[in-house]
Protein backbone atom coordinates (compact mmCIF):
# COMPACT_ATOMS: atom_id res chain seq x y z
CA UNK A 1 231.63 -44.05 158.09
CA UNK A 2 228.70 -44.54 155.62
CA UNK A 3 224.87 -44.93 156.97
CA UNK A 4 223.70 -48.62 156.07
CA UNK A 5 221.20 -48.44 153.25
CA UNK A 6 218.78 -49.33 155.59
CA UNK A 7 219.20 -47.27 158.32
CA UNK A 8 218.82 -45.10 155.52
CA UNK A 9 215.66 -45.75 155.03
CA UNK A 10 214.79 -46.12 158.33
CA UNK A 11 215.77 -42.44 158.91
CA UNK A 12 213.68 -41.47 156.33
CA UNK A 13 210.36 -43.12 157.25
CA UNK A 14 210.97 -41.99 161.16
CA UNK A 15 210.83 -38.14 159.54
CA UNK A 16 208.23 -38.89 156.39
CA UNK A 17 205.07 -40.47 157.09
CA UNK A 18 204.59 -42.59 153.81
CA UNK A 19 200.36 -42.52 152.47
CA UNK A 20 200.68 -45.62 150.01
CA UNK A 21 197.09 -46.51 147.90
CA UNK A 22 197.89 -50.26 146.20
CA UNK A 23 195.00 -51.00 143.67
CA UNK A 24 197.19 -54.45 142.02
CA UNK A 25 198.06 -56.59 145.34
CA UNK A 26 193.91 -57.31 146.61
CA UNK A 27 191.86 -58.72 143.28
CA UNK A 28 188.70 -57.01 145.63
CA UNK A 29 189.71 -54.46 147.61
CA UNK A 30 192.39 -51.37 147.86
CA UNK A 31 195.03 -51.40 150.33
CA UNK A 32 195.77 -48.37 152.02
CA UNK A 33 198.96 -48.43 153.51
CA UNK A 34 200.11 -45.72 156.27
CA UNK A 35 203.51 -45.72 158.22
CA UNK A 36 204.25 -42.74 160.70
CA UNK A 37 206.08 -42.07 163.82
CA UNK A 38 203.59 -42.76 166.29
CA UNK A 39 201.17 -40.15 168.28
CA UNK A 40 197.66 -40.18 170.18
CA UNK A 41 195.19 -40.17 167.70
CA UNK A 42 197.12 -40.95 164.50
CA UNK A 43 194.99 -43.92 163.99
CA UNK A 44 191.72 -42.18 164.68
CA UNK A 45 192.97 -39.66 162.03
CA UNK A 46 193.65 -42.26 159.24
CA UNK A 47 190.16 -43.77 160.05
CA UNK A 48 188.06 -40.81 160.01
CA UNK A 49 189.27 -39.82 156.54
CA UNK A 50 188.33 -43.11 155.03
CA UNK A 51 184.90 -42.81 156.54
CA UNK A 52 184.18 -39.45 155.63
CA UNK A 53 184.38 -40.47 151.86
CA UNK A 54 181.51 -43.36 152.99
CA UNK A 55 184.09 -46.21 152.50
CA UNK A 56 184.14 -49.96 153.66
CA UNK A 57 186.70 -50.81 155.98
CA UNK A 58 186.58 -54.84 155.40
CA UNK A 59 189.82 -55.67 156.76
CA UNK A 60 192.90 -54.04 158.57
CA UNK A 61 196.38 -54.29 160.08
CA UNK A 62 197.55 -52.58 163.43
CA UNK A 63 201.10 -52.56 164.37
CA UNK A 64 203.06 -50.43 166.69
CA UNK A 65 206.81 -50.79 167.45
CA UNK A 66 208.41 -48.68 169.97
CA UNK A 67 207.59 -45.06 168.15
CA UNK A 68 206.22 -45.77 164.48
CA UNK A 69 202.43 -46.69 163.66
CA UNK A 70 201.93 -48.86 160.77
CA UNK A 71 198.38 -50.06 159.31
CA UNK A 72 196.96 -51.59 156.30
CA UNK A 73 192.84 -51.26 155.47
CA UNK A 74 191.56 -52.99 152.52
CA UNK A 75 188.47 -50.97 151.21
CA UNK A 76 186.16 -50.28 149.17
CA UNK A 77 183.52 -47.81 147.90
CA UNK A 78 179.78 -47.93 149.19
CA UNK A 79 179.03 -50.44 145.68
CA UNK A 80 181.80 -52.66 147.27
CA UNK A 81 184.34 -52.25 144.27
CA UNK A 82 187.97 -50.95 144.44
CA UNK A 83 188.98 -47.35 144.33
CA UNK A 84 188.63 -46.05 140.89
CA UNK A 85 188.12 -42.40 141.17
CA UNK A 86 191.47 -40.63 141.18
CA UNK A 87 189.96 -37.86 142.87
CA UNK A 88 189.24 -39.55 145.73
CA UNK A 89 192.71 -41.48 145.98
CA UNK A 90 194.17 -38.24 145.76
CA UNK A 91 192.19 -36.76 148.29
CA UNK A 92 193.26 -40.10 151.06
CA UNK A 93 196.67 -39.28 150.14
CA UNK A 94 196.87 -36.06 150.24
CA UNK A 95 194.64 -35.63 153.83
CA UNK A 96 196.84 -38.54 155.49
CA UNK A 97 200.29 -37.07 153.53
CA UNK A 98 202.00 -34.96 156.93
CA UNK A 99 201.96 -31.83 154.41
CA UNK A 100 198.20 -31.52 155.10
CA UNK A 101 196.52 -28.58 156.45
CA UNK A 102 194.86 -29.50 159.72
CA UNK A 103 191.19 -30.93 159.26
CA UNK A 104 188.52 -28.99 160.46
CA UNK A 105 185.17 -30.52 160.96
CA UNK A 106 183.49 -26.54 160.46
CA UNK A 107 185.16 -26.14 157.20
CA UNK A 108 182.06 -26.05 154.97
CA UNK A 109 180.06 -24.37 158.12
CA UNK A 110 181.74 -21.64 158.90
CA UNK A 111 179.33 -18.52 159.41
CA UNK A 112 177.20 -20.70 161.25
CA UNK A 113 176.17 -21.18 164.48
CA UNK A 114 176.83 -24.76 166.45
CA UNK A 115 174.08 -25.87 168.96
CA UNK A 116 174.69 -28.84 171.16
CA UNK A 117 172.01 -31.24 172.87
CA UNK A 118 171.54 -33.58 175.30
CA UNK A 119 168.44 -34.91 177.19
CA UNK A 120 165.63 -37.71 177.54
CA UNK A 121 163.81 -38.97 174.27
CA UNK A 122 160.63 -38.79 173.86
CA UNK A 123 157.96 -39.44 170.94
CA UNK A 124 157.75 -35.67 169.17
CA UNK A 125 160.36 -34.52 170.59
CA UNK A 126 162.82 -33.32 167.51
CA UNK A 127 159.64 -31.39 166.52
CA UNK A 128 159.37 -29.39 169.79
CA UNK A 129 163.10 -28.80 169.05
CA UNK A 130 162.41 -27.37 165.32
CA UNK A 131 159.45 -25.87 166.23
CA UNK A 132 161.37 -23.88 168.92
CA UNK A 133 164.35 -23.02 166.83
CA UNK A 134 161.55 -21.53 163.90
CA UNK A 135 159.53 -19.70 165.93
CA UNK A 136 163.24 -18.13 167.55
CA UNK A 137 163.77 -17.28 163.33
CA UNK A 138 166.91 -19.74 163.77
CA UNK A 139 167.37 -21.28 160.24
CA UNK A 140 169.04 -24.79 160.35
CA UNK A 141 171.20 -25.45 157.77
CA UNK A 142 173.03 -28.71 158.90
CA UNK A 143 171.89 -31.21 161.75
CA UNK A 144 172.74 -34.45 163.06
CA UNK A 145 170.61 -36.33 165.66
CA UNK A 146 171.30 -39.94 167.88
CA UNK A 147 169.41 -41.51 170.15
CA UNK A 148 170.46 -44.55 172.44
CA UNK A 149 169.20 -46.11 175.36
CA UNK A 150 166.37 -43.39 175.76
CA UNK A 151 168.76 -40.28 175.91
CA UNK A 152 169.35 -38.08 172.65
CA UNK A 153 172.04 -36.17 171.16
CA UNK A 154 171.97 -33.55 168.86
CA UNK A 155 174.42 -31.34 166.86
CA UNK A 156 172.63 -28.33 165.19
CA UNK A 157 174.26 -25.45 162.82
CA UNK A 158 171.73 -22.31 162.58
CA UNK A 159 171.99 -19.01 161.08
CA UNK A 160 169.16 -16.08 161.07
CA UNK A 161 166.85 -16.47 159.64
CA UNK A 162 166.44 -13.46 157.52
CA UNK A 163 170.16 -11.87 157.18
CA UNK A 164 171.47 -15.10 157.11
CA UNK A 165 174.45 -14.44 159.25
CA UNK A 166 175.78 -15.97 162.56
CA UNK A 167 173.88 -15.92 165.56
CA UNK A 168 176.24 -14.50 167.93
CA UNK A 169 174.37 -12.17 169.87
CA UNK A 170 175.00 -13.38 173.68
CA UNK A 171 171.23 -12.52 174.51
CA UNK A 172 169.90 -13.98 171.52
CA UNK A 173 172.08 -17.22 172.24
CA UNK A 174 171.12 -17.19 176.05
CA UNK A 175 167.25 -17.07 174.81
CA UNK A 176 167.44 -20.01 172.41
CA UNK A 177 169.36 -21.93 175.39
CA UNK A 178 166.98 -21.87 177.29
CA UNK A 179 164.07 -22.63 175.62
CA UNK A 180 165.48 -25.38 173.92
CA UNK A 181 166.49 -26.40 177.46
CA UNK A 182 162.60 -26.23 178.75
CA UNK A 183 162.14 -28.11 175.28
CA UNK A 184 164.28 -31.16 176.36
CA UNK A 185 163.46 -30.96 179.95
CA UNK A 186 159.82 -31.86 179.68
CA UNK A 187 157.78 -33.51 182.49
CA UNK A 188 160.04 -36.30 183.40
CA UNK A 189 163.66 -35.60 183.16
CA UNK A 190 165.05 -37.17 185.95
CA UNK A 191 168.80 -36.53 184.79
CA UNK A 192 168.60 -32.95 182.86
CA UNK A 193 168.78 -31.73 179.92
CA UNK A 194 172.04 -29.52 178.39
CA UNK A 195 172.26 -26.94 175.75
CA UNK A 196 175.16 -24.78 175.16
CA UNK A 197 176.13 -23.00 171.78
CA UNK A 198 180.02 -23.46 170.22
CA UNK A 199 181.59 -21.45 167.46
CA UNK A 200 181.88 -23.73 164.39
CA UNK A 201 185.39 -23.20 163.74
CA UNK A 202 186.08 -24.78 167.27
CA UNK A 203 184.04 -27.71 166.88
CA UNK A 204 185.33 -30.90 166.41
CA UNK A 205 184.30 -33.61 163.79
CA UNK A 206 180.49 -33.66 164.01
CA UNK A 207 180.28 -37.56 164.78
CA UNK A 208 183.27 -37.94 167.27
CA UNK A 209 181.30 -35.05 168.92
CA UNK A 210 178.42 -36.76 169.04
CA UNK A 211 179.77 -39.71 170.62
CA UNK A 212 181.65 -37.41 173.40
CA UNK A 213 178.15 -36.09 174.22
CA UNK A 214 176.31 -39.14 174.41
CA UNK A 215 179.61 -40.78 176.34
CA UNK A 216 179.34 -37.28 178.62
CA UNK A 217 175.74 -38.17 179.17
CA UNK A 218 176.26 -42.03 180.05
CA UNK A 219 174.06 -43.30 177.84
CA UNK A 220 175.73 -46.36 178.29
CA UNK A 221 174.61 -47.05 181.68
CA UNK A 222 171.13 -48.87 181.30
CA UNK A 223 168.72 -47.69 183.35
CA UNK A 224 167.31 -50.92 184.91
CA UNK A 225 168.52 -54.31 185.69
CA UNK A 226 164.95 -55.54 183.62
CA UNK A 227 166.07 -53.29 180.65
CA UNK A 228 169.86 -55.11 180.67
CA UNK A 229 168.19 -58.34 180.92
CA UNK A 230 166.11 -57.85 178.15
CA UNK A 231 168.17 -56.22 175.34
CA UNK A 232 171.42 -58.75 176.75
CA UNK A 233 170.69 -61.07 173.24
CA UNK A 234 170.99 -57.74 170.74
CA UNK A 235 174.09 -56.31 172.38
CA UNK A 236 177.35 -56.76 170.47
CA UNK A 237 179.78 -59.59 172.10
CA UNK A 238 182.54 -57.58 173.74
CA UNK A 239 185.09 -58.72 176.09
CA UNK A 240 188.12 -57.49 177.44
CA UNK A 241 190.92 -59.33 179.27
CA UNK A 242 194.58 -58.42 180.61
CA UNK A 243 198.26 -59.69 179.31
CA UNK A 244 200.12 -59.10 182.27
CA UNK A 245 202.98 -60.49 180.96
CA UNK A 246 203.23 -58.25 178.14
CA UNK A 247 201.43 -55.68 180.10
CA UNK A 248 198.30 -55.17 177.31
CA UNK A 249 194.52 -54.72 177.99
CA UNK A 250 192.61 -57.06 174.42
CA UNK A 251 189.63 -56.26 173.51
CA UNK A 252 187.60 -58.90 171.45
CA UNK A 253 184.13 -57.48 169.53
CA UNK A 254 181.88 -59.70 167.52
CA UNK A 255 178.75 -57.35 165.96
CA UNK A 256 177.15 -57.28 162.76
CA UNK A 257 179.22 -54.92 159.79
CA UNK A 258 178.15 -51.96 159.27
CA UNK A 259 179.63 -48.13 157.42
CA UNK A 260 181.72 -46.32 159.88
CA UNK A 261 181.69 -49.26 162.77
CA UNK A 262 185.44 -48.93 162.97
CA UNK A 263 185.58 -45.15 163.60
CA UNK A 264 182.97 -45.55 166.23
CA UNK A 265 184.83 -47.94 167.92
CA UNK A 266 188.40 -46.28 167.76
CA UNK A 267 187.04 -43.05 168.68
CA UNK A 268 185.67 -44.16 171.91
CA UNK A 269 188.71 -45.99 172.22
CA UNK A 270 190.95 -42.50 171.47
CA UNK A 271 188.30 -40.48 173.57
CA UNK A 272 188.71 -42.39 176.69
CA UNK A 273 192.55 -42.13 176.71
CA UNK A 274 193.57 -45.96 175.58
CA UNK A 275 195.94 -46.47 172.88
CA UNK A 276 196.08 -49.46 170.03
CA UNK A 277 199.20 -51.07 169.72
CA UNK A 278 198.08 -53.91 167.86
CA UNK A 279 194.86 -54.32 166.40
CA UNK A 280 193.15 -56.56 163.08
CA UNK A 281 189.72 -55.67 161.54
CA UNK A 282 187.75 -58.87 159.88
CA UNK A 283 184.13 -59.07 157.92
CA UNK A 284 182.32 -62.13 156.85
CA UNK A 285 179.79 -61.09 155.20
CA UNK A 286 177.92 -59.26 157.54
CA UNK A 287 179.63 -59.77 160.44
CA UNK A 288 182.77 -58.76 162.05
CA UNK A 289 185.68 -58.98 164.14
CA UNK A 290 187.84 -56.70 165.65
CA UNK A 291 190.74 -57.49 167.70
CA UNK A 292 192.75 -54.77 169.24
CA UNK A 293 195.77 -54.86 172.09
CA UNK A 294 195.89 -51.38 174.03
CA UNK A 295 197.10 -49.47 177.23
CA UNK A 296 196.54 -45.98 178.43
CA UNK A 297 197.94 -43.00 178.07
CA UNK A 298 200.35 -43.82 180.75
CA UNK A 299 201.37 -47.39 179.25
CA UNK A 300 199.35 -48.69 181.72
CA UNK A 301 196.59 -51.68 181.21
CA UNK A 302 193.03 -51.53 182.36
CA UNK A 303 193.73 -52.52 186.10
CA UNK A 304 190.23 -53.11 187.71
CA UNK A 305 186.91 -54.89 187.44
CA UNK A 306 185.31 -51.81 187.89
CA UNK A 307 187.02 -50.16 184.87
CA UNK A 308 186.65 -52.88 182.85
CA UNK A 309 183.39 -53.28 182.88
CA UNK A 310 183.08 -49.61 181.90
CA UNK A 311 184.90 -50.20 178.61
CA UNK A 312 182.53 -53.04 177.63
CA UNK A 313 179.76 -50.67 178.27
CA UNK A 314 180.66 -47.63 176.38
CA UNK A 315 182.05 -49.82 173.10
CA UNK A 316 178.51 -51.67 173.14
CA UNK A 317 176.84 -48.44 173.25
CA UNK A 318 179.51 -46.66 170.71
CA UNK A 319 178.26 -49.42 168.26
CA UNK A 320 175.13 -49.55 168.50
CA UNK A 321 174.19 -45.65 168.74
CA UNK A 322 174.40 -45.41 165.04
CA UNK A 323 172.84 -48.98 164.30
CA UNK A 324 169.56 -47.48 161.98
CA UNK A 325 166.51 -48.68 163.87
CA UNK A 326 163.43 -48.23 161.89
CA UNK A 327 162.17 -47.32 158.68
CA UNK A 328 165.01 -44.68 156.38
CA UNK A 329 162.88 -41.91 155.24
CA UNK A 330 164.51 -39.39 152.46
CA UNK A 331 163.48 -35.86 152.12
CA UNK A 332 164.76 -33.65 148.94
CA UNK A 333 163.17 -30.53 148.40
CA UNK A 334 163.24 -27.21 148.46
CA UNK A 335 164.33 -25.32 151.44
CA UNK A 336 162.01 -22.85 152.98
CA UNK A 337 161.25 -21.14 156.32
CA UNK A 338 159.90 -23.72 159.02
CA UNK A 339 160.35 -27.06 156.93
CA UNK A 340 161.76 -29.14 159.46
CA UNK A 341 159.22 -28.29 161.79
CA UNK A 342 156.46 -29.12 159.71
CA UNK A 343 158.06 -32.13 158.48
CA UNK A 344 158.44 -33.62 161.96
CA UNK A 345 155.40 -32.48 163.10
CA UNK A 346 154.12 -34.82 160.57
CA UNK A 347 155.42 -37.49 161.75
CA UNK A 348 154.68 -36.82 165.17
CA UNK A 349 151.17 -36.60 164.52
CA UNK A 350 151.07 -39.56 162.36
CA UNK A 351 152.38 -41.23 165.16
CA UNK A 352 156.03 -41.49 163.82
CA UNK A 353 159.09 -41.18 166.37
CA UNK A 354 162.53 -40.40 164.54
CA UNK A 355 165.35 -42.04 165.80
CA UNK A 356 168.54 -40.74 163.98
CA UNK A 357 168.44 -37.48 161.74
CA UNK A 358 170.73 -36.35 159.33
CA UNK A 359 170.32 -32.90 157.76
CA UNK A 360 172.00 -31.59 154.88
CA UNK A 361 171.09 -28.07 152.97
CA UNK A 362 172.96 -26.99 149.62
CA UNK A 363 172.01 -23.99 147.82
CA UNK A 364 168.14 -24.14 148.19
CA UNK A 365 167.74 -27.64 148.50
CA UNK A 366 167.34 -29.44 151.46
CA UNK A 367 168.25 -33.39 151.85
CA UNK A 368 167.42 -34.96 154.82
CA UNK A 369 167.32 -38.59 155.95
CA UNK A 370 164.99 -39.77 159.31
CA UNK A 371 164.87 -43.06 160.96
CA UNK A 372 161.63 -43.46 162.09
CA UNK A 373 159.36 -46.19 164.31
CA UNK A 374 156.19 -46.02 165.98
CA UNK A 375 155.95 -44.68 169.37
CA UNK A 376 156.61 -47.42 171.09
CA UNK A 377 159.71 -48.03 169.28
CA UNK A 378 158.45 -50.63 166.83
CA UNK A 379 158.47 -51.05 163.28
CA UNK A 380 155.72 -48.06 161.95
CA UNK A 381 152.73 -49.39 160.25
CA UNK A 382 153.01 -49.61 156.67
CA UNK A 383 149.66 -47.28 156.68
CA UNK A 384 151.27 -44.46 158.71
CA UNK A 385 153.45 -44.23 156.50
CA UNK A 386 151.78 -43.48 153.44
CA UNK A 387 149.70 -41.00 155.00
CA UNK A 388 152.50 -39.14 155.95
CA UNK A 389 154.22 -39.24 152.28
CA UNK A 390 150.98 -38.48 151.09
CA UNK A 391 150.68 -35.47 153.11
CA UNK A 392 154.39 -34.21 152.50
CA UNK A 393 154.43 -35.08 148.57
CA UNK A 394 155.22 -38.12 147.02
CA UNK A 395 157.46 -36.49 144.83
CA UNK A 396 159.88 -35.07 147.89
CA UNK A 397 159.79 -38.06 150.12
CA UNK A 398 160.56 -41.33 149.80
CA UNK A 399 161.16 -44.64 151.49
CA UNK A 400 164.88 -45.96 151.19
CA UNK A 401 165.34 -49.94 151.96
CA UNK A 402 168.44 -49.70 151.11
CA UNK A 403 169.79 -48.80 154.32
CA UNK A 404 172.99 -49.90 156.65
CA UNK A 405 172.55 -53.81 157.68
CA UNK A 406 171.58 -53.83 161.30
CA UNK A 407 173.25 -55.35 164.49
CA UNK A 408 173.01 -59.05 164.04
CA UNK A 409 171.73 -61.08 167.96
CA UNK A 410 174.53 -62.54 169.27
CA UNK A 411 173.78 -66.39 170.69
CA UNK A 412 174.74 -67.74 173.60
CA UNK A 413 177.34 -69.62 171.85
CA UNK A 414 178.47 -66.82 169.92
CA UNK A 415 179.04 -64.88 173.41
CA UNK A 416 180.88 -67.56 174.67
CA UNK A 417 183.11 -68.22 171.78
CA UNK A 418 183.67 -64.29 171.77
CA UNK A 419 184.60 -64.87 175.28
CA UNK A 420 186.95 -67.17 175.05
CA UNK A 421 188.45 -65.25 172.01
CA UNK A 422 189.82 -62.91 174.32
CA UNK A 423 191.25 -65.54 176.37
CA UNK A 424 193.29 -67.57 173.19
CA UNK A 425 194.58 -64.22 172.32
CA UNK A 426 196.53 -64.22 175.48
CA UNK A 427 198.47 -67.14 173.37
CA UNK A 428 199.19 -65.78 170.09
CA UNK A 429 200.54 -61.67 170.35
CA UNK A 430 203.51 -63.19 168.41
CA UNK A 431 201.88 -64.69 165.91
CA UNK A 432 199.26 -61.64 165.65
CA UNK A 433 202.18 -59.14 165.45
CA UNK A 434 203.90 -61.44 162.58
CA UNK A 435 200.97 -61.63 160.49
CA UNK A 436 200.34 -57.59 160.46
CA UNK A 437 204.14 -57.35 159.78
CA UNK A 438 203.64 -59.81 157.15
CA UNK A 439 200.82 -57.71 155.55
CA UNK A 440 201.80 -54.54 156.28
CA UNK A 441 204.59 -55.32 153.97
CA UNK A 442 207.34 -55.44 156.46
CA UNK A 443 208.62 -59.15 156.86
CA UNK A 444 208.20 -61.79 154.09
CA UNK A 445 206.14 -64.93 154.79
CA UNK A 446 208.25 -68.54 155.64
CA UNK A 447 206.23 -70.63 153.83
């Protein structure tokens, strides 16, 4: 008896996950289509490809039935035009195509040595932590630096100094340890501090790791009921509500856009074992929506007050960790022995605090972008900041306005509509799950 042509086909997409890149259906945006048989993490995957190559994620499909994963994102570059370099369409395809080789994070840092942070934040203290790692002749070649809710988190790749190899010398690695860890310790550490060196090749992608040591640390628990009260109108609008009939947890976020806001939010989501079934992604101009319908690992919804409260917490803080606050300050020169130390130390005593850090070194230049605010955490006086360019060289650093839009205050209205989002989506999983058929391509529309 012959197969039906399409259980054919069916047979064939269950074993080949199909990468599809459409650049004629959207008039301002490319569809990415993805189908695979579905697994823990597949979306994550998908996501973090298309926000490695620094591209806008304005809208998006979910859909899983039984075992396959389908999803549709409609992107764009950082200039907000379609996908025109073949390049990089070849690269999505190819790094989402089931033939690819395993990504590794420590690809381009191999030879290098991984240092991981955690502590209280402080005014000056990425300096200290420079300063330390110079004076130790620990050369950093890559670094990347968040701070939330007065804890930081740091990812650091050093070599030696001089021979320019590894660091892998167990005393030498116990030494920097600890005085990185009397570093972030200071005077007032009430919860610790935590250092601990990692091969490269075993790290995972430098941002998801970031976000599993600032999740590790609870930065997402505020530390006062004052400090909730008080930052309560700048927190996104999350909720989260139960289907028991259908036996899904929804969770409902209203924030300002932003690059990379949907990785951030999945890979919390992946990290703390709950899987999307159904999901859409919406922007108006700088503001968006995400809807997405998940269980745990176990099938399970979220089943307590408790717990859900928890998820709310760490999503708010997943979003808003890499929200830019303060002034984007770009460094480009050349590399040499003790510049990041003397470049923060500048700022510290110009009365600068950095507040996200992203280090870069290629060949013997070094690009680096800092965040940076007063002290107190408010927007640095125009007149500190000349004096610091002036001091570091006009010519090597330089004020970028141009940055990421930040986290738009939510109103009281806009937290209640948000609210009783999540509560009209207990209505409509039908119609949400026939509309990302319908654009995923799968079912053709009745009207």
């Amino acid at each position: 008896m012959e197969w039906p042509a399409c259980l054919d086909e069916f047979r064939s997409r269950m074993n080949t996950p199909r990468v599809v890149i459409d650049n004629a259906v959207c008039p301002t945006a490319t569809l990415v289509k993805l189908d695979s048989a579905r697994k823990h993490g597949v979306l994550l995957e998908a996501v973090q490809v298309l926000s490695d190559l620094d591209l806008s994620i304005n809208k998006g499909y979910i859909s899983s039935d039984g075992r396959w994963f389908m999803d549709v994102f409609h992107v764009t570059d950082h200039l907000g035009r379609k996908l025109a370099d073949d390049s990089v369409i070849s690269y999505i395809e190819h790094s989402l195509s089931p033939c690819a080789a395993p990504r590794s994070a420590a690809t381009a840092l191999d030879g290098l040595t991984a240092l991981e942070l955690t502590g209280t934040d402080r005014p000056g203290l990425l300096s200290e932590v420079f300063a330390v790692l110079a004076d130790l002749c620990c050369a950093v070649v890559e670094a990347k630096v968040w701070t939330h809710n007065g804890r930081i988190a740091a990812l650091i790749f050093v070599r030696d100094e001089d021979s320019g190899t590894p660091i892998d010398d167990p005393h030498r690695i116990r030494r920097v340890e600890a005085r990185l860890r009397h570093v972030l310790k200071g005077d007032h550490d009430v919860r610790g501090a935590k250092t601990a060196a990692v091969p490269s090749p075993s790290l995972t992608h430098s941002d998801r790791r970031l976000h599993q040591l600032m999740f590790a640390d609870r930065d997402y628990e505020r530390v006062s009921s004052a400090e909730t009260a008080s930052s309560s109108s700048s927190q996104p609008s999350v909720s989260v509500q139960n289907w028991i009939e259908r036996g899904y947890s929804i969770v409902n976020i209203q924030c300002g856009d932003r690059p990379k806001l949907l990785f951030d939010i999945v890979c919390t989501l992946t990290d703390m074992d709950y899987v999307v079934f159904h999901g859409t992604i919406d922007t108006n101009a700088d503001r968006a929506h995400q809807e997405f319908y998940i269980r745990h690992l176990d099938g399970s919804p979220i089943s307590s007050e408790a717990e859900r409260q928890r998820v709310i917490q760490c999503l708010q803080a997943a979003i808003e960790r890499r929200a830019s606050e303060g002034l984007r300050l770009e460094l480009h020169t050349v590399d040499r022995r003790g510049l990041l130390a003397d470049v923060t130390r500048t700022f510290r005593e110009n009365g600068l605090s950095v507040t996200r850090a992203d280090v870069s070194t290629k060949g013997q230049m070094a690009t680096n972008v800092f965040y940076v605010t007063d002290a107190a955490g408010h927007p640095a006086d125009p007149k500190m900041i000349d004096s610091v360019i002036e001091r570091i060289g006009v010519e090597s650093l330089k004020v970028n306005d141009d940055r990421p839009r930040p986290i738009c205050k939510t109103s009281p209205a806009g937290r209640h509509e948000a609210a009783a989002g999540g509560g009209a989506a207990l209505l409509y999983l039908g119609s949400l799950v026939k509309r990302n058929l319908y654009n995923l391509g799968l079912i053709r529309s009745c009207s």
